[in-house]
C-alpha atoms as a PDB file:
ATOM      1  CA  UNK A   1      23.029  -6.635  12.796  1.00  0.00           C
ATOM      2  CA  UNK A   2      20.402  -4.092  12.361  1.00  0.00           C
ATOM      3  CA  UNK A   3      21.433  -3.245   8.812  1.00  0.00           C
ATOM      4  CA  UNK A   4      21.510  -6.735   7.816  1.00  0.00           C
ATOM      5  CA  UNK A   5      18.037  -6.580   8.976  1.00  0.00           C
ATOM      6  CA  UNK A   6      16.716  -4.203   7.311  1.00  0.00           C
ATOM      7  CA  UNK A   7      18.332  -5.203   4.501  1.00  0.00           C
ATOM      8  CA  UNK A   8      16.511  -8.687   4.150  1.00  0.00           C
ATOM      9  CA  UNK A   9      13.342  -6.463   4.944  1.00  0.00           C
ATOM     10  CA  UNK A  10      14.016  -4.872   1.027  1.00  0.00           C
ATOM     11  CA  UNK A  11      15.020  -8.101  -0.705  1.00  0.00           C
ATOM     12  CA  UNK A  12      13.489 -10.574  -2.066  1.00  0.00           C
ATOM     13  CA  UNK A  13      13.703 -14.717  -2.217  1.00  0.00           C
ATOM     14  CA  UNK A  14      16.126 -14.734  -4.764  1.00  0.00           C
ATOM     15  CA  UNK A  15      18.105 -11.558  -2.908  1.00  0.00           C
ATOM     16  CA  UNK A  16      17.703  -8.389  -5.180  1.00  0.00           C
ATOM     17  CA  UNK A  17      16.202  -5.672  -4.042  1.00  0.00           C
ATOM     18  CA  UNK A  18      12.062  -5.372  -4.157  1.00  0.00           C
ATOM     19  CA  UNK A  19      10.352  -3.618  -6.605  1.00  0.00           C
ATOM     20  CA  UNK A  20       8.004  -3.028  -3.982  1.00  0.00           C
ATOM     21  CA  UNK A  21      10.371  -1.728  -1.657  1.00  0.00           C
ATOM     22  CA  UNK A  22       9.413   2.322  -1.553  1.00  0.00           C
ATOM     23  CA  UNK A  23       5.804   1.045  -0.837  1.00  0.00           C
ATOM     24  CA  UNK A  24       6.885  -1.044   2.567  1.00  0.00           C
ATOM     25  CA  UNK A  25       7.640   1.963   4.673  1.00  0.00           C
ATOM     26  CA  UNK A  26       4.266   3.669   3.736  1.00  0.00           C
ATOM     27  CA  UNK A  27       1.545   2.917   6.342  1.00  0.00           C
ATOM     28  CA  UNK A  28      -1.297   1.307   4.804  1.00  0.00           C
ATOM     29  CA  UNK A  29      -3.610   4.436   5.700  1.00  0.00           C
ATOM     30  CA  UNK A  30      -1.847   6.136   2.767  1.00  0.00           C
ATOM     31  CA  UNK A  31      -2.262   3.385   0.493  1.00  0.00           C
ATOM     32  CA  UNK A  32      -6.117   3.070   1.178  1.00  0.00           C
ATOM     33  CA  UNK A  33      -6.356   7.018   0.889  1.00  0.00           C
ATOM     34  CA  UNK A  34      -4.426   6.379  -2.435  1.00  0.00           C
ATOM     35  CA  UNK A  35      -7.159   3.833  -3.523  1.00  0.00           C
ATOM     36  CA  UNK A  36      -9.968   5.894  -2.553  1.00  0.00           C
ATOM     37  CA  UNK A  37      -8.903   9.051  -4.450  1.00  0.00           C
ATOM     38  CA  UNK A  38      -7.846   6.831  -7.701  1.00  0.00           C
ATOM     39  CA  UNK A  39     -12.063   5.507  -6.830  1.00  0.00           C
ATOM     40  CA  UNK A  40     -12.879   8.983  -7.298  1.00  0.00           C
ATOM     41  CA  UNK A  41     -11.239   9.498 -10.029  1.00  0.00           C
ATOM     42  CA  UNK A  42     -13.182   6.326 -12.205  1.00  0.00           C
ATOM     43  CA  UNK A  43     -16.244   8.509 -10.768  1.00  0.00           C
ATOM     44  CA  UNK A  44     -17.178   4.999  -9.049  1.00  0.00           C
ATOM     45  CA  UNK A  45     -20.924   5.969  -7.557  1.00  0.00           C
ATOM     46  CA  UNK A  46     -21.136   7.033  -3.646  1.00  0.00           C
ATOM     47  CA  UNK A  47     -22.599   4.154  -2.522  1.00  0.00           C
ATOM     48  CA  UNK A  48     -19.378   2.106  -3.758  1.00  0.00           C
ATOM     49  CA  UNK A  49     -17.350   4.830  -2.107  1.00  0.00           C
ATOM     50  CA  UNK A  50     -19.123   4.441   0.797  1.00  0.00           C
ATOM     51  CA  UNK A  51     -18.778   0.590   0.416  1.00  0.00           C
ATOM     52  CA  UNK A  52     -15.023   0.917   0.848  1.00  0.00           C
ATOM     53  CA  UNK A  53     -15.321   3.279   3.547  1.00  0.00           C
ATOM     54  CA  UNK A  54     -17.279   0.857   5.579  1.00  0.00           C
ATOM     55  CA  UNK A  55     -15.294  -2.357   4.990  1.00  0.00           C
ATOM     56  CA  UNK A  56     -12.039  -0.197   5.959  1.00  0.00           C
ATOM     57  CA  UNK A  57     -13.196   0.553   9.127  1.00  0.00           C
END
């Protein structure tokens, strides 16, 4: 039962596997980190950085 579970949890409507799937065990904390750093990166201005910050929290 469990593994049919978690199964479903990976798969889509149509029943293959997500594309998305390696991202659905990540916490969203390392996602936003993720987007922050790839912010840095464009050299986006500190008020836009601190922006994000805000809104996150």
């Amino acid at each position: 039962m469990l593994k049919d579970l978690e199964a479903k949890h990976y798969k889509n409507d149509l029943g293959n596997i997500s594309p998305l799937a390696k991202h659905l065990d990540r916490p969203i904390t390392d996602h936003l980190e993720m987007y922050t750093l790839f912010q840095k990166e464009k050299e986006r201005s500190e008020r836009y950085l601190k922006d994000c910050k805000r809104q996150r929290n």
